[in-house]
Protein backbone atom coordinates (compact mmCIF):
# COMPACT_ATOMS: atom_id res chain seq x y z
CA UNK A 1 66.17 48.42 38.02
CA UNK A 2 63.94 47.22 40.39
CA UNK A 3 63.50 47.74 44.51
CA UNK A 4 62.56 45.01 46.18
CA UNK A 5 61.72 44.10 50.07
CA UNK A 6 62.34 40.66 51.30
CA UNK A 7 61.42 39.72 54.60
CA UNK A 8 63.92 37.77 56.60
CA UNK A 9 62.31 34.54 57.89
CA UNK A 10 62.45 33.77 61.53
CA UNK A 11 59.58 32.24 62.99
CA UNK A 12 61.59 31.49 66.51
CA UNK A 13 62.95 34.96 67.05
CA UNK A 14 66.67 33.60 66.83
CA UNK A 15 69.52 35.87 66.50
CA UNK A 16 71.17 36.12 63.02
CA UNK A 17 73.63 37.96 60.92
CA UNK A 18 73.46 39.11 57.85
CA UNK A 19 76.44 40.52 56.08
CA UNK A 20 78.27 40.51 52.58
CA UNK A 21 81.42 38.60 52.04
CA UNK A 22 83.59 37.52 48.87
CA UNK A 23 84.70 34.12 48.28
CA UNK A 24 84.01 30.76 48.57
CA UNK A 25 86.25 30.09 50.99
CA UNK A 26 84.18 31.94 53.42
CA UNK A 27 82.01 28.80 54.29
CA UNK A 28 84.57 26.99 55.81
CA UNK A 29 86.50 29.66 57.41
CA UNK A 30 82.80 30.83 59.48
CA UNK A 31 82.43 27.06 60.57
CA UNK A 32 86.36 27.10 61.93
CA UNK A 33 85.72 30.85 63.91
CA UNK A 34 82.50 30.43 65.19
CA UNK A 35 83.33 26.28 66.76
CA UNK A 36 86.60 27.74 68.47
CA UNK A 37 84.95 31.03 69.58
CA UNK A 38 82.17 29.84 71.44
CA UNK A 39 81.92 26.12 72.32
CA UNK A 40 78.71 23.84 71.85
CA UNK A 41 77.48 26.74 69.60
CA UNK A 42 74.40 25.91 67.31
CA UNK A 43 74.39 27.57 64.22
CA UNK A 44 73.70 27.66 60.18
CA UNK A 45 75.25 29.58 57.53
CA UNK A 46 74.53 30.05 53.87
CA UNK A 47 76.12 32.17 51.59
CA UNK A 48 75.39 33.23 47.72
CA UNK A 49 77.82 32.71 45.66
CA UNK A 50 78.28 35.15 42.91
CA UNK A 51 79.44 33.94 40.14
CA UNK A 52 80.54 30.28 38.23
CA UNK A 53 78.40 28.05 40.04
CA UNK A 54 76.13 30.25 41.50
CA UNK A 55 75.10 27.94 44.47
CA UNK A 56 74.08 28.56 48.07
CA UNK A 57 76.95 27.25 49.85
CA UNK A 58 76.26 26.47 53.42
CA UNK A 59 77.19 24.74 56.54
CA UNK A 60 76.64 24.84 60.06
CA UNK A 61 76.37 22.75 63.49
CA UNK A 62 72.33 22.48 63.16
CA UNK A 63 70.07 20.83 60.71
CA UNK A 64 67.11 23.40 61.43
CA UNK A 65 69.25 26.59 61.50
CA UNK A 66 71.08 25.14 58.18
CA UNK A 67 67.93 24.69 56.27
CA UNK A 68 66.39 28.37 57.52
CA UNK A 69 69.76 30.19 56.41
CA UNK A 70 69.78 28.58 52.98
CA UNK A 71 66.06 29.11 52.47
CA UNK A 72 66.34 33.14 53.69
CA UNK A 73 69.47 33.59 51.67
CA UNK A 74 67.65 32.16 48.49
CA UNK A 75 64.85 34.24 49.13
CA UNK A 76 67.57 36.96 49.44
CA UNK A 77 69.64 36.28 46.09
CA UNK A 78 72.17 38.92 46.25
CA UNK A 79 75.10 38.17 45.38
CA UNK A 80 78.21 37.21 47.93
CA UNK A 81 75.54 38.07 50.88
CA UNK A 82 75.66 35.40 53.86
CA UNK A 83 73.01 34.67 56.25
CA UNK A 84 74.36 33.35 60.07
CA UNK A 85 71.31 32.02 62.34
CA UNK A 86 72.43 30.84 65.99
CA UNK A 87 71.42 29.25 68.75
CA UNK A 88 73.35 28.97 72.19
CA UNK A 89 75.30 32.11 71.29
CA UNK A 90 74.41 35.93 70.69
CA UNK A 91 75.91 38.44 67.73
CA UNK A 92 77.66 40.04 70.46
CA UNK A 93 79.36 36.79 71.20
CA UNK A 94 80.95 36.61 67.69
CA UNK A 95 80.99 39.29 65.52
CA UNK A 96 84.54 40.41 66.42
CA UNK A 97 85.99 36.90 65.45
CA UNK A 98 83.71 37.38 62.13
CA UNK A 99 85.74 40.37 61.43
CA UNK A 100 88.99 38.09 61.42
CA UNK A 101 87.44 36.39 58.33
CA UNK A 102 89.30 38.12 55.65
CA UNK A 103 86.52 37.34 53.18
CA UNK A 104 83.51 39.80 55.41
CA UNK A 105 83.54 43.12 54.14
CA UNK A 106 80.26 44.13 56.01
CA UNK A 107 77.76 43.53 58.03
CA UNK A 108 74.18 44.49 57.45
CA UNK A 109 72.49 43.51 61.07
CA UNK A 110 72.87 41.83 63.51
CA UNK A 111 69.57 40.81 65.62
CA UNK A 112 66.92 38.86 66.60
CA UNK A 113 64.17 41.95 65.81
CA UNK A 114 62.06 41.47 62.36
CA UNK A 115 64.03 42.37 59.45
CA UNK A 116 63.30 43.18 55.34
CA UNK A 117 66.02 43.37 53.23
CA UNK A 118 65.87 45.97 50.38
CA UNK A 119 67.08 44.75 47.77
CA UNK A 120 68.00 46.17 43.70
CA UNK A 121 67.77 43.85 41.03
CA UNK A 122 68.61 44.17 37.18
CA UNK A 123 68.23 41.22 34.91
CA UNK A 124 70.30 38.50 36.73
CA UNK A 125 71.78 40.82 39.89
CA UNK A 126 70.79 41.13 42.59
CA UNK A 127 72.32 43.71 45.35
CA UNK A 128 71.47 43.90 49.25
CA UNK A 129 71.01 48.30 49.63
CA UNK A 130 70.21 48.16 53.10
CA UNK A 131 67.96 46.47 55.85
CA UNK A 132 64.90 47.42 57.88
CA UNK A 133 65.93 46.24 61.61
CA UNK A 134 63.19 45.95 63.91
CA UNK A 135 60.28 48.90 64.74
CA UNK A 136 60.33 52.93 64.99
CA UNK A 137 60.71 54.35 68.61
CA UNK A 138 57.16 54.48 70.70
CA UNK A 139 59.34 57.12 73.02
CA UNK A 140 62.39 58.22 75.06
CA UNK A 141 63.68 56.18 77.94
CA UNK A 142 63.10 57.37 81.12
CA UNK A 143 64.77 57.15 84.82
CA UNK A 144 62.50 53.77 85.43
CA UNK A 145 63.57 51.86 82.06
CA UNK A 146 66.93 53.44 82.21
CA UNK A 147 67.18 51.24 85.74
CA UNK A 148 65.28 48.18 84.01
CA UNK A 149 68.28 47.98 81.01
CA UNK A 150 70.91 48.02 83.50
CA UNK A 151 68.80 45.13 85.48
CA UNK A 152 68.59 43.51 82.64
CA UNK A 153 72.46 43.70 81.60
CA UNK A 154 73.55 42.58 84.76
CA UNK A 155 71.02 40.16 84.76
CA UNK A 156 72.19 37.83 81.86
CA UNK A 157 75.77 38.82 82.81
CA UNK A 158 76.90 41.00 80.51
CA UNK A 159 78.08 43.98 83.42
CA UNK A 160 78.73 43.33 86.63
């Protein structure tokens, strides 16, 4: 077996998920959440299937966010993972309607931040062991940044 890094692809710093999910059906079911949970949402999905076929489904509200997930998720080739990029919308804006999708049995990340996936492949699978999300602390927070995250929060509106 082999262990493998593979760089998640996101040359606009846009928010994405990545998570591992079981069934076909899961395409369709993302694109029905994700339109009803946040309207005029921009987003693409693709998703590896795992077995038959073994095609990157995909499907999505935006040409350019389409065509990044199914290139990242090819690059990815682990079976049943999915790859979410959005626009107009933030993970925190949708991952609890994700978990309604019976087919999502994890997430991996959730971020805008650079990400590798490690990966273990033997022969023809491929398996997603964990991620790399973002950088290694430069330090603690202190009482001046501890005042600039709750700026910020309140800022874009997410406390009061």
């Amino acid at each position: 077996m082999e262990i493998k890094t593979v760089d998640i692809e996101n040359p606009e710093e846009m928010n994405f998920v990545l998570g591992q999910t079981h069934f076909i059906k899961t395409v369709e079911d993302v694109y029905e959440i994700l339109v009803s949970a946040v309207p005029g949402i921009k987003f693409g999905l693709a998703f590896c299937e795992a077995s038959a076929r073994r095609l990157v489904r995909f499907t999505g509200t935006d040409d350019d966010l389409i065509e990044l997930a199914k290139k990242n998720a090819l690059n990815i080739g682990a079976g049943h993972c999915f790859i979410l990029f959005l626009r107009n919308a933030f993970p925190i804006n949708i991952l609890k309607p994700l978990r309604d999708v019976p087919e999502i049995v994890a997430f991996y990340c959730a971020t805008a931040n650079p990400v590798k996936v490690i990966v273990a492949e033997d022969g023809e699978q491929r398996g997603i062991l964990g991620v790399m999300d973002g950088l290694t602390p430069l330090g603690v927070e202190d009482e001046e940044t501890i005042k600039e995250r709750k700026d910020f929060l309140r800022k874009i509106g997410y406390k009061q």
